[in-house]
C-alpha atoms as a PDB file:
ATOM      1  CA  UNK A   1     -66.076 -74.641  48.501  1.00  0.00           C
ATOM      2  CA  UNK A   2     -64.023 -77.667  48.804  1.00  0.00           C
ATOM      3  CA  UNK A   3     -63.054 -81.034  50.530  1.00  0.00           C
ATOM      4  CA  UNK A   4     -61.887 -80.135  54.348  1.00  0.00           C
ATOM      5  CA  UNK A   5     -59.475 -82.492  55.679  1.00  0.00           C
ATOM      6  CA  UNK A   6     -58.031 -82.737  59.202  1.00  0.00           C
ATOM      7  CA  UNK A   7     -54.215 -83.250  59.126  1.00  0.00           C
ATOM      8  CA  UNK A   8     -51.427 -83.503  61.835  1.00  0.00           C
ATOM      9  CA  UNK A   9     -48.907 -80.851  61.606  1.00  0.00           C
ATOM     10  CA  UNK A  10     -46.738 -78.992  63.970  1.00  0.00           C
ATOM     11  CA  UNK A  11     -43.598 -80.175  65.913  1.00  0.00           C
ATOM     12  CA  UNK A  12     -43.011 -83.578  65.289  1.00  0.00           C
ATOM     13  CA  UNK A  13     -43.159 -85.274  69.114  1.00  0.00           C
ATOM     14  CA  UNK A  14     -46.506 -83.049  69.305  1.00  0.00           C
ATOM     15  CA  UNK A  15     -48.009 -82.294  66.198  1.00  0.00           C
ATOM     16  CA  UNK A  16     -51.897 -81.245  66.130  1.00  0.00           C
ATOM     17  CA  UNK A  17     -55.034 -81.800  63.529  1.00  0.00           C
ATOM     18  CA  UNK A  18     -55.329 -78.532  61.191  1.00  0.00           C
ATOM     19  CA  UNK A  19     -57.661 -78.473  58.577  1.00  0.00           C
ATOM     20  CA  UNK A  20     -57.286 -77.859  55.113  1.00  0.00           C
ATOM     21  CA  UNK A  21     -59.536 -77.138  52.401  1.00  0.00           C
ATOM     22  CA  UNK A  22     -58.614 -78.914  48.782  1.00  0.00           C
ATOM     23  CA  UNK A  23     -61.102 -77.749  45.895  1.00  0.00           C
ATOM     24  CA  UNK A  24     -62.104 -79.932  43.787  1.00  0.00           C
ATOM     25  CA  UNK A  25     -59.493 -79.875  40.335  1.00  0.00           C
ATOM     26  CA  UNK A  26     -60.833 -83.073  38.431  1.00  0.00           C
ATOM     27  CA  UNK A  27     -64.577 -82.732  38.322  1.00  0.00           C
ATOM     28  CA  UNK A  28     -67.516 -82.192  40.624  1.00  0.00           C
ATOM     29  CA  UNK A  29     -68.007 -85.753  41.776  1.00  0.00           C
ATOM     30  CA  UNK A  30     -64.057 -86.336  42.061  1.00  0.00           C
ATOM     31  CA  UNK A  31     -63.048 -87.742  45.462  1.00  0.00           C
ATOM     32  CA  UNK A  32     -60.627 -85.745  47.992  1.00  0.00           C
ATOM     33  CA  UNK A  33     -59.150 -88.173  50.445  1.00  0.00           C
ATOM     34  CA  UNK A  34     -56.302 -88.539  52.765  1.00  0.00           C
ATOM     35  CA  UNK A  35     -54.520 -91.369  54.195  1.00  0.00           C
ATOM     36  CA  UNK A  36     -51.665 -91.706  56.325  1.00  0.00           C
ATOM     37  CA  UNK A  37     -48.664 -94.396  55.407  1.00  0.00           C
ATOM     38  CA  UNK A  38     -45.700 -95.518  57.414  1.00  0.00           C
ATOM     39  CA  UNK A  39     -41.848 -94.202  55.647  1.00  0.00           C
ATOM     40  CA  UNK A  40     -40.890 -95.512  53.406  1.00  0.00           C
ATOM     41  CA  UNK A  41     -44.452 -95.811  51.886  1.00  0.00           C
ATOM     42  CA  UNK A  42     -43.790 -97.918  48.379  1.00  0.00           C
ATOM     43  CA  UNK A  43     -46.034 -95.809  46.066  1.00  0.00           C
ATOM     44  CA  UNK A  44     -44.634 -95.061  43.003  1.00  0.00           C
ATOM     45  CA  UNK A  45     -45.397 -91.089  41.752  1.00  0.00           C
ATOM     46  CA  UNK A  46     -45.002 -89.501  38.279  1.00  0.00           C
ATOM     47  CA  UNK A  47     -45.193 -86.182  36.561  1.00  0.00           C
ATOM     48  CA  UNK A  48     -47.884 -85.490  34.396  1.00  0.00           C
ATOM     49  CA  UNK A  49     -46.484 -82.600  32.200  1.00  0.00           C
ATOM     50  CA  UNK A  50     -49.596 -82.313  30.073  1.00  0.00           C
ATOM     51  CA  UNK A  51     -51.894 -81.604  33.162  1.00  0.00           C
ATOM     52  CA  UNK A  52     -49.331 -80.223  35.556  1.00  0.00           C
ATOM     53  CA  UNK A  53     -49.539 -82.835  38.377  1.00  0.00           C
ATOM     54  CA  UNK A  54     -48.248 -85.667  40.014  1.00  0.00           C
ATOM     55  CA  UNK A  55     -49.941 -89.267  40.104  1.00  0.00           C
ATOM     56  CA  UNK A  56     -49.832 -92.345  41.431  1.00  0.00           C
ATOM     57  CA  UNK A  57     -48.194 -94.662  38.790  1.00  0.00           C
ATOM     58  CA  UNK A  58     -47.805 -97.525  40.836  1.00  0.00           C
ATOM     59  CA  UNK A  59     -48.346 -99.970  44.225  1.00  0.00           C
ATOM     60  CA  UNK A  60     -44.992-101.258  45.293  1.00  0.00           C
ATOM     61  CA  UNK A  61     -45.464-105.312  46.267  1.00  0.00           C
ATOM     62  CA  UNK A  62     -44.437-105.998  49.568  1.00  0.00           C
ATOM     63  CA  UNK A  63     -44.092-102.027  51.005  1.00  0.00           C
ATOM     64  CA  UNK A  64     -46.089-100.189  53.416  1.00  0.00           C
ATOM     65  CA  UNK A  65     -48.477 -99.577  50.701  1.00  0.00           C
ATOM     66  CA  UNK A  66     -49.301-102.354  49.116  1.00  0.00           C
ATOM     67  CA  UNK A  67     -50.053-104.203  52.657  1.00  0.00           C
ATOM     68  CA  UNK A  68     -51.758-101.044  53.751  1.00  0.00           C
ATOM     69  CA  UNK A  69     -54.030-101.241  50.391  1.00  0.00           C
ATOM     70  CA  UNK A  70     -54.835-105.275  51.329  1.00  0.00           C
ATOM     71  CA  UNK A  71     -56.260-104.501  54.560  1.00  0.00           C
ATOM     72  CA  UNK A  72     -58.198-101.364  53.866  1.00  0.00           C
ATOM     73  CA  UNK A  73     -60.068-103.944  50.961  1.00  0.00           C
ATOM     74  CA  UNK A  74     -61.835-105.486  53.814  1.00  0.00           C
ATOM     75  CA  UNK A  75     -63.332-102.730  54.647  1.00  0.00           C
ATOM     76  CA  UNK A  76     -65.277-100.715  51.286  1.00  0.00           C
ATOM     77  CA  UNK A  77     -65.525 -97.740  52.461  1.00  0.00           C
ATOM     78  CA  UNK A  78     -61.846 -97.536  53.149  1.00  0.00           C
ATOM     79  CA  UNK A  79     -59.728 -94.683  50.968  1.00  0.00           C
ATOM     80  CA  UNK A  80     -57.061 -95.896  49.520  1.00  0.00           C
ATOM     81  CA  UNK A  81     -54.353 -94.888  46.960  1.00  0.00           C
ATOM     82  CA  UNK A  82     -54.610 -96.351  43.542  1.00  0.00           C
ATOM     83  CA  UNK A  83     -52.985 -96.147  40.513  1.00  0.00           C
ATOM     84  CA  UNK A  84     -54.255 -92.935  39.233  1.00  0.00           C
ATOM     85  CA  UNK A  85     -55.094 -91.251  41.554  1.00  0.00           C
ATOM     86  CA  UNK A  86     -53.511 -87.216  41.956  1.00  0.00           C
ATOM     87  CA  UNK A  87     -51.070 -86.111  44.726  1.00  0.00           C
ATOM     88  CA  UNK A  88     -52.688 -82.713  45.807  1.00  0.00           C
ATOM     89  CA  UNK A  89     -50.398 -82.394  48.815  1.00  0.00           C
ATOM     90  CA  UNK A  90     -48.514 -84.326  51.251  1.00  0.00           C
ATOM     91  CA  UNK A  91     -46.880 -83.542  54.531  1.00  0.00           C
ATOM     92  CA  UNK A  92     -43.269 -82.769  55.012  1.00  0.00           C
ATOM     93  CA  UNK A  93     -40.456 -82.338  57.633  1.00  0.00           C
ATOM     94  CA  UNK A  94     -39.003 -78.997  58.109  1.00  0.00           C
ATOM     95  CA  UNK A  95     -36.150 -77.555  60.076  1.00  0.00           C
ATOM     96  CA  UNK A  96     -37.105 -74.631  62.479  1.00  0.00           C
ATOM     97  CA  UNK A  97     -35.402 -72.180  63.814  1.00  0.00           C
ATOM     98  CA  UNK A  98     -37.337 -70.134  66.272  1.00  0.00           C
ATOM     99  CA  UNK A  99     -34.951 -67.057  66.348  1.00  0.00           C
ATOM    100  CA  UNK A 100     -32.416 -66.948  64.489  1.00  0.00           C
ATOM    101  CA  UNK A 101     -30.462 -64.625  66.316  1.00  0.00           C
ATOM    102  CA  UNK A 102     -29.795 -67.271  69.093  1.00  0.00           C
ATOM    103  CA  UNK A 103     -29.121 -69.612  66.178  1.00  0.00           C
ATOM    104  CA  UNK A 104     -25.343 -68.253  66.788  1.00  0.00           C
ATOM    105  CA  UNK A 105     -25.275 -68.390  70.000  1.00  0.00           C
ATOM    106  CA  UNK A 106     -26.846 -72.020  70.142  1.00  0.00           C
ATOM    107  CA  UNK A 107     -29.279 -71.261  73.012  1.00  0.00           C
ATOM    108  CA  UNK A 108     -32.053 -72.556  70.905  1.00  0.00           C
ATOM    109  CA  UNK A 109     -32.126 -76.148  69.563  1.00  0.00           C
ATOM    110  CA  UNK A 110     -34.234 -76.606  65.923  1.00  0.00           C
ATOM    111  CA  UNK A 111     -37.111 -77.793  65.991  1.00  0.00           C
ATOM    112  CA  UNK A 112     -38.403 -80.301  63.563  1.00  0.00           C
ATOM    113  CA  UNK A 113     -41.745 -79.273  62.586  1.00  0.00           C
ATOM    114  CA  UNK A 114     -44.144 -81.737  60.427  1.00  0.00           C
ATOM    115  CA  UNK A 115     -45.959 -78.902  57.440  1.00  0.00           C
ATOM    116  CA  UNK A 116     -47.988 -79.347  54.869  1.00  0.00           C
ATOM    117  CA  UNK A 117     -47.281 -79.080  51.196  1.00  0.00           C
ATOM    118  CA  UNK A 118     -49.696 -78.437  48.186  1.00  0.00           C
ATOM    119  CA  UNK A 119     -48.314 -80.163  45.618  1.00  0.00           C
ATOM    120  CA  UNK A 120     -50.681 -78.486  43.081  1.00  0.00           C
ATOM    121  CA  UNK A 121     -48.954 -76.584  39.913  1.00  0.00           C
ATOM    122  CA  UNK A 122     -45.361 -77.566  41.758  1.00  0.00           C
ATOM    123  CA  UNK A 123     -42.398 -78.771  39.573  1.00  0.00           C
ATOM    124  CA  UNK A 124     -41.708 -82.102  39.907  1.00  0.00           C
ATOM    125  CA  UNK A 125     -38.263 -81.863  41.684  1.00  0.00           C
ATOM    126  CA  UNK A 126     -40.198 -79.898  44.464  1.00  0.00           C
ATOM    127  CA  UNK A 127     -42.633 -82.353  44.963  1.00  0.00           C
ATOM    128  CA  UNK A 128     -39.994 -85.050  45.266  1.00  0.00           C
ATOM    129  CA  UNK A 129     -38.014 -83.299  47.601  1.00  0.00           C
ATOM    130  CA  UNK A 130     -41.030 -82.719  49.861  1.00  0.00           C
ATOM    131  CA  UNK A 131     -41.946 -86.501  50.126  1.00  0.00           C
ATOM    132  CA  UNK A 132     -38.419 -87.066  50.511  1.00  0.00           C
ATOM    133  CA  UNK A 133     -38.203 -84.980  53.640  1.00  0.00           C
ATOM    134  CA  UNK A 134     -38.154 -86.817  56.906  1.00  0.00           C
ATOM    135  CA  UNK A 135     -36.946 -90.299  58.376  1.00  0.00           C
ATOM    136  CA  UNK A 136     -38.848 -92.985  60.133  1.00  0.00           C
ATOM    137  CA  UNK A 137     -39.096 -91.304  63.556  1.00  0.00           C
ATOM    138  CA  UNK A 138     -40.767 -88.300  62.127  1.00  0.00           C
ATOM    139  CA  UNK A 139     -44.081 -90.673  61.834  1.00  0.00           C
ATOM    140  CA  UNK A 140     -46.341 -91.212  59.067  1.00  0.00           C
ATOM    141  CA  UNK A 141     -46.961 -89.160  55.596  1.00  0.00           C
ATOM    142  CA  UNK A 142     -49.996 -87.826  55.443  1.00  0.00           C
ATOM    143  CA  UNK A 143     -50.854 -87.767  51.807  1.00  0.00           C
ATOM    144  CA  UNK A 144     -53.505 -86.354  50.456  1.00  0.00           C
ATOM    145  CA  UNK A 145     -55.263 -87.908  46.717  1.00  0.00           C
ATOM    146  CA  UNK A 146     -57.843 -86.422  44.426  1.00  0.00           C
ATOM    147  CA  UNK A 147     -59.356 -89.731  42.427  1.00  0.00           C
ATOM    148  CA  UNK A 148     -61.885 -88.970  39.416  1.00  0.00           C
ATOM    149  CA  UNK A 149     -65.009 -89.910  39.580  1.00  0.00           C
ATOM    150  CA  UNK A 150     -65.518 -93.073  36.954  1.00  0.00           C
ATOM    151  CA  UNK A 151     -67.720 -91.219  33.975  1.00  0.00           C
ATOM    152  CA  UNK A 152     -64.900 -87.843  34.411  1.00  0.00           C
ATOM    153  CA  UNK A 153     -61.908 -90.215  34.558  1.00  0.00           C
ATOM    154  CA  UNK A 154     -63.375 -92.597  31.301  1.00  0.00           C
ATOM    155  CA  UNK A 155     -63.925 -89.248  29.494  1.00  0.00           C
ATOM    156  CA  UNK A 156     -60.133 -87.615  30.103  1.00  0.00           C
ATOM    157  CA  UNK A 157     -58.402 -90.781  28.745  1.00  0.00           C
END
């Protein structure tokens, strides 16, 4: 049982909805969500050692964020990232090779392919290296949050 979100992956100039099914790690009412933010996206992410995870620590003023956050208050039913709130997974650029034996002979041009990556139990340097991956033309980061629900996040401070 669990959250299931719809997320583009695949080759970049064609990628296609998957879905994906995120349990539930900080409570029964917590809230799965993604959203989808333009590179770079201006949110700054830290490690929490003590539970294992990576969180939002901060909005960046004037990023894609930040602007991004400002609309989406017009709207309240609008997900949004906020400080807080845990990085369960995020989508990344990869290279791919679709056989590497013609990879010498150079018949076969990489691919670059749009994947998604669970950022759960990662070390940090992982997870920063899979939100690095990618450049503008790739599109947006898909990144997925788990936000507690109030009671559950009052109690673990």
């Amino acid at each position: 049982d669990g959250e299931r979100l719809r997320i583009p992956v695949g080759p970049v100039q064609r990628p296609q909805n998957r879905t994906f099914v995120f349990a539930r790690t900080l409570g029964p009412e917590s809230k799965i969500f993604a959203v989808r933010l333009p590179r770079p996206f201006g949110l700054v992410m830290e490690e929490d050692r003590r539970r294992g995870n990576v969180f939002v620590a901060d909005i960046v003023e004037g990023t894609n964020a930040e602007r991004f956050c400002r609309v989406a208050q017009l709207n309240q039913n609008a997900e949004v990232p906020q400080k807080g709130d845990v990085l369960r997974g995020c989508t990344s650029t990869n290279i791919v090779y679709k056989n590497f034996a013609a990879l010498s002979f150079g018949s076969v041009k990489p691919q670059r392919t749009i994947v998604m990556y669970g950022a759960d139990e990662q070390a940090w340097p992982n997870v920063m290296l899979a939100l690095s991956k990618g450049v503008v033309a790739d599109g947006d980061v898909t990144l997925v949050f788990e936000r507690a629900a109030p009671s559950e996040a009052q109690s673990e401070a």
